[in-house]
Structure formats: C-alpha cells, structure tokens
Protein backbone atom coordinates (compact mmCIF):
# COMPACT_ATOMS: atom_id res chain seq x y z
CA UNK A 1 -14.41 -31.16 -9.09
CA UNK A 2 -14.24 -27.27 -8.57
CA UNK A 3 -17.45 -25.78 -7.86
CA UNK A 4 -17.78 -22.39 -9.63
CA UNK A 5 -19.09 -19.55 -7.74
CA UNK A 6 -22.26 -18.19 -9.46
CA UNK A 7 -22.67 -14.56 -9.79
CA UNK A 8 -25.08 -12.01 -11.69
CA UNK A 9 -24.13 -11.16 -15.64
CA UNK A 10 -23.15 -7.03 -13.63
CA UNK A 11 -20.98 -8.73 -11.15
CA UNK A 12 -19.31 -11.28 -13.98
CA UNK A 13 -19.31 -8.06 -16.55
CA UNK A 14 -17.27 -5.84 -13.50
CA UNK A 15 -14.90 -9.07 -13.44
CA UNK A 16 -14.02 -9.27 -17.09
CA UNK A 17 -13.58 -5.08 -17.58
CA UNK A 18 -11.04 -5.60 -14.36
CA UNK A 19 -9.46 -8.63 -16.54
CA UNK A 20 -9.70 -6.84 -19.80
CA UNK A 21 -8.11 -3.87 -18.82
CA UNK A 22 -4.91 -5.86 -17.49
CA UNK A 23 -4.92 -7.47 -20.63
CA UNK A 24 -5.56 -5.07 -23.01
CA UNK A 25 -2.62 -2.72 -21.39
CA UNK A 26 -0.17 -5.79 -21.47
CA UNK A 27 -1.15 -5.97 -25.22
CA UNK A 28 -3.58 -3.67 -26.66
CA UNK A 29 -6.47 -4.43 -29.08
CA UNK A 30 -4.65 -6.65 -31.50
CA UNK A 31 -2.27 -8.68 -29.22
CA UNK A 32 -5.22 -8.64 -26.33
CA UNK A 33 -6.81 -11.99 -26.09
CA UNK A 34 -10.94 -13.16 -25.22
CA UNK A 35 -9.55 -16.08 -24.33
CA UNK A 36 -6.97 -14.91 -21.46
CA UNK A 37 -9.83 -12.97 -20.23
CA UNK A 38 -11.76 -15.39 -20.01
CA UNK A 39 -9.49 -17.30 -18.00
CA UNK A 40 -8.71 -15.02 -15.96
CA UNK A 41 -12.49 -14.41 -14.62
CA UNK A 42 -13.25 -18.25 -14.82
CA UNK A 43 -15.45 -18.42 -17.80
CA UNK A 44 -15.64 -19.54 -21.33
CA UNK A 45 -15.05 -17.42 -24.08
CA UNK A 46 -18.08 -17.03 -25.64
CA UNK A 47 -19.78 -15.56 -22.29
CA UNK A 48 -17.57 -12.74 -22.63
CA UNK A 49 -18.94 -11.94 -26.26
CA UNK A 50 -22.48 -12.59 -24.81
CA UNK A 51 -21.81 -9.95 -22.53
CA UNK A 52 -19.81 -7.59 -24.32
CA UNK A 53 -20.31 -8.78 -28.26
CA UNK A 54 -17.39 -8.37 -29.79
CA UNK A 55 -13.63 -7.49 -28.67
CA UNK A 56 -13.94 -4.47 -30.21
CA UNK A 57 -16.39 -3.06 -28.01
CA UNK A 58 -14.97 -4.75 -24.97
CA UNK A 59 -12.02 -3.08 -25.41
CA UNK A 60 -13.56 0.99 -25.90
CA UNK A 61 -15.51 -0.60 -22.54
CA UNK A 62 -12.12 -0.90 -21.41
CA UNK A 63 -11.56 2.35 -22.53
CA UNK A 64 -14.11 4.14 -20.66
CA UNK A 65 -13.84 2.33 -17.39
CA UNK A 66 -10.07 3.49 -17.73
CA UNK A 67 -10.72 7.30 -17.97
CA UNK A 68 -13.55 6.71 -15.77
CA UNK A 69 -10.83 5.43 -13.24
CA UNK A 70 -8.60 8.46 -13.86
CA UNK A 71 -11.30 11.08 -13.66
CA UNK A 72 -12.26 9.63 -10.28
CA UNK A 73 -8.63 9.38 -8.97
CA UNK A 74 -8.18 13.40 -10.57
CA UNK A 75 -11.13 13.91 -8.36
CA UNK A 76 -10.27 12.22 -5.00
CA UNK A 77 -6.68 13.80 -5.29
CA UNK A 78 -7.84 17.46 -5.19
CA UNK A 79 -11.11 17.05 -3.45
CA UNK A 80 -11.49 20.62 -1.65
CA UNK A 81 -8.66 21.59 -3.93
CA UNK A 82 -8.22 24.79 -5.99
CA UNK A 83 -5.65 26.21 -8.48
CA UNK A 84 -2.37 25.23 -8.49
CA UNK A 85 -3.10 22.83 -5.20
CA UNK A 86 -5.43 21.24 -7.11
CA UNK A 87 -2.85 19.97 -9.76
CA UNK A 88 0.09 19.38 -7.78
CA UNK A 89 -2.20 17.17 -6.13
CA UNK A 90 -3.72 15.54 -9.14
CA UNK A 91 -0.09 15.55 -10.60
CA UNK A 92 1.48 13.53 -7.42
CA UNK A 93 -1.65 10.81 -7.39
CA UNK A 94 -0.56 10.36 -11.01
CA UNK A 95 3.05 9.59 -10.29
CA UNK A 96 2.22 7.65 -7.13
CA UNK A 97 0.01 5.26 -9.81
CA UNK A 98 2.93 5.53 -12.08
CA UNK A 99 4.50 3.53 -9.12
CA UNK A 100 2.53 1.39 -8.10
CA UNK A 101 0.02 0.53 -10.55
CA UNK A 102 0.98 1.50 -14.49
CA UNK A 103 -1.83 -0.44 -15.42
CA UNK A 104 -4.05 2.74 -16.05
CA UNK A 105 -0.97 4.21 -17.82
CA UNK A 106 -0.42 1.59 -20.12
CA UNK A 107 -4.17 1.50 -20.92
CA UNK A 108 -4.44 4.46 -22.30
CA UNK A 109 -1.67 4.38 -24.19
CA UNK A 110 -2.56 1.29 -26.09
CA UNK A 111 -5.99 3.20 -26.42
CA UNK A 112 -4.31 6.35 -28.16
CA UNK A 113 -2.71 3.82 -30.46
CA UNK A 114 -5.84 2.11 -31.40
CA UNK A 115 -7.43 5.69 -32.30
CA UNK A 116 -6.82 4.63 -35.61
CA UNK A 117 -10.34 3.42 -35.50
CA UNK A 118 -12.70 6.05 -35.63
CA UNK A 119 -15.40 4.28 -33.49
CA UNK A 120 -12.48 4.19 -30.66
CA UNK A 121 -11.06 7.37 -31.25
CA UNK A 122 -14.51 8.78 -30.27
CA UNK A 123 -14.11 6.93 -26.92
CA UNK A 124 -10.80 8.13 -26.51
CA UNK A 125 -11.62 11.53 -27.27
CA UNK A 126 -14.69 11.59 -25.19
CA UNK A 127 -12.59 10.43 -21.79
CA UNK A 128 -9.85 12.38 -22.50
CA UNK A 129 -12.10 15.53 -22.81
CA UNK A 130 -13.79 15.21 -19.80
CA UNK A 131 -10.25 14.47 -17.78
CA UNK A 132 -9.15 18.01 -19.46
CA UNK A 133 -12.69 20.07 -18.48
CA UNK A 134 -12.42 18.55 -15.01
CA UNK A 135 -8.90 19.51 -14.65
CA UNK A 136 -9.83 23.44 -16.10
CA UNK A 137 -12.81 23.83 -14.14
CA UNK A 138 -11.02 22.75 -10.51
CA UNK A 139 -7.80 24.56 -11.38
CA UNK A 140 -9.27 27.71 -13.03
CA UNK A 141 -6.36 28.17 -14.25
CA UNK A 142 -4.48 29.16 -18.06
CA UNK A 143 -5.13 27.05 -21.15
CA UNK A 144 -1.35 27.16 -21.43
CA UNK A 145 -0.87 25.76 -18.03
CA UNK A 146 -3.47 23.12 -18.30
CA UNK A 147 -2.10 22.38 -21.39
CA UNK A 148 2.01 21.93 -19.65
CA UNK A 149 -0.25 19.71 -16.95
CA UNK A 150 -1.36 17.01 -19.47
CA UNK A 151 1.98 17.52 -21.63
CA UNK A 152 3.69 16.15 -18.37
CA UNK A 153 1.34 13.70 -17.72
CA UNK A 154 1.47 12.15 -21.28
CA UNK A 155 5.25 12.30 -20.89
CA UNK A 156 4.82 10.22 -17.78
CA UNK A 157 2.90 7.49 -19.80
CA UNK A 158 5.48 7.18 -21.85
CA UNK A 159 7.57 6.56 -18.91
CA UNK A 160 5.42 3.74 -17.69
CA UNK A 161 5.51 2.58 -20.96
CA UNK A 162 9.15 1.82 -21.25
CA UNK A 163 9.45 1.19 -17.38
CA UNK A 164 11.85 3.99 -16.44
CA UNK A 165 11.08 3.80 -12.90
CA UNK A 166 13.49 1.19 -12.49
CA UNK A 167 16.07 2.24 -15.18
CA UNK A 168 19.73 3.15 -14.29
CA UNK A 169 20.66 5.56 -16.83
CA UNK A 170 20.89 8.95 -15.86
CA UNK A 171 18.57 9.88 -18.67
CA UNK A 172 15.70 8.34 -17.06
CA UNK A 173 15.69 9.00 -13.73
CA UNK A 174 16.82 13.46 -14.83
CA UNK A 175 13.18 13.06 -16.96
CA UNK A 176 11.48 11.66 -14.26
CA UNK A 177 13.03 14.46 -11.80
CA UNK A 178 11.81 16.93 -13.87
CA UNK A 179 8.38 15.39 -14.39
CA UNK A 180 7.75 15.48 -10.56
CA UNK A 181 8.70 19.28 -10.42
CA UNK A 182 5.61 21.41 -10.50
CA UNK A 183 3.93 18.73 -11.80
C-alpha cells in the first residue's frame, strides 16, 4: 500500500494552483476538471473544494498566480533595465517561455475567454493592469509604444495557442520573425 506524503493545507494549496494551472490552460474553465487536479496532486476531490470552494474561484486563483508569474518573469528579465532595454528584454523572456513553457501563454488566454464572467474579468483586468503599469513605469516610455509591446505579446499568445513554433508554413514562421523584431 502507498504511503501518502503528508503536507500542510499551504504546501497542498501551492500543489493544486501548479496542477490547476496546467489544467485549466489545456482546457479552460469549462473543459478544466477538479477531478484531474486532484489526481494530479494525489488527493480527493473534495479537498480541493475545501481548499479552494468552488472551481470557479480556483480557477481566477489560477488566474492570479498566472499574472503573478508573468509580472515576476517581466521583472527578473529587465532587472537594472531601462527604456527600450528594458522591453527587448522583457520581450525575449516572453518568447523564450513561448518555447519552452506555453503553459503561462495558454493560461491567460483561456482566462481572457472566460472574461465573460464579470467576477473573472475583474481578475483578469486587475493582472493585466499591473503587467501594463510595471511595463510603463520601467520603460518610461510612449503609451503608443507600450501599447505595440503588449499588441506583440498578445499576438504571440495566439501563437502558442495554435502551436506555430513548430509549423511549416511560411506564414507562421514570417509572423513569428516579425514578432521577435524589436519586440
């Protein structure tokens, strides 16, 4: 018989955000299942709604360890950073996660298409404004060239989204050129 490793409700909570955002980027709030996460950490089901209550507001936890996750990564990329160095290194961490991880990608997409709910959309909103004032107040730079930053960046979600990286049509790989330039 397996012998289940005990742990503190914070450690078993960290587990099941780390599970739930995998899951909930695979297949957003509708498709995302309690009971794969649940799995996935080793638990039963209803621990995960005594920790979290309902999937709902697992998922905007999801939500805000995700733009958490991308503020910090903004902020490790251009630590000591300033203007335009600031960006093109925020802009290359993002397309290096694009490579190797889309899971952050994929999260938030599948949280900008559950802003249908209000209660998320405030979530959304809330993370996604704080990844725009960071990026303002370290690049000091135009609203019109912050605003080209995060129009490339969405573009590259969409990207991870349909998996480019790996495509073969000439399409694909010309956008993705052109998102890496002065990113």
């Amino acid at each position: 018989m397996a012998v289940t490793e005990r742990r503190s409700a914070e450690e078993r909570r960290e587990q099941i955000l780390e599970a739930a955002l995998a899951e909930f980027a695979a297949r957003g709030l509708e498709g995302g299942s309690t009971e794969a996460i649940a799995k996935a950490v080793g638990i039963s089901q209803p621990y995960v709604f005594r920790l979290f209550g309902t999937k709902k507001e697992l998922f905007m936890a999801t939500v805000e360890r995700c733009m958490h996750g991308t503020l910090e990564m903004f902020r490790t990329a251009s630590a000591g950073l300033k203007g335009e160095e600031a960006l093109r290194a925020i802009g290359e961490a993002y397309v290096e996660r694009l490579g190797t991880d889309p899971t952050y990608l994929h999260s938030q997409m599948q949280a900008y298409a559950a802003s249908h709910d209000p209660q998320i959309r405030e979530v959304v909103r809330n993370g996604y404004g704080e990844l725009v004032e960071y990026v303002e107040r370290v690049s000091g730079l135009s609203t019109d060239r912050v605003s080209h930053f995060f129009a490339k960046g969405m573009l590259l979600n969409v990207v991870a989204s349909m998996d480019l990286l790996g495509a073969d049509e000439g399409w694909a790989q010309r956008l993705i050129d052109g998102c890496r330039k002065d990113v």
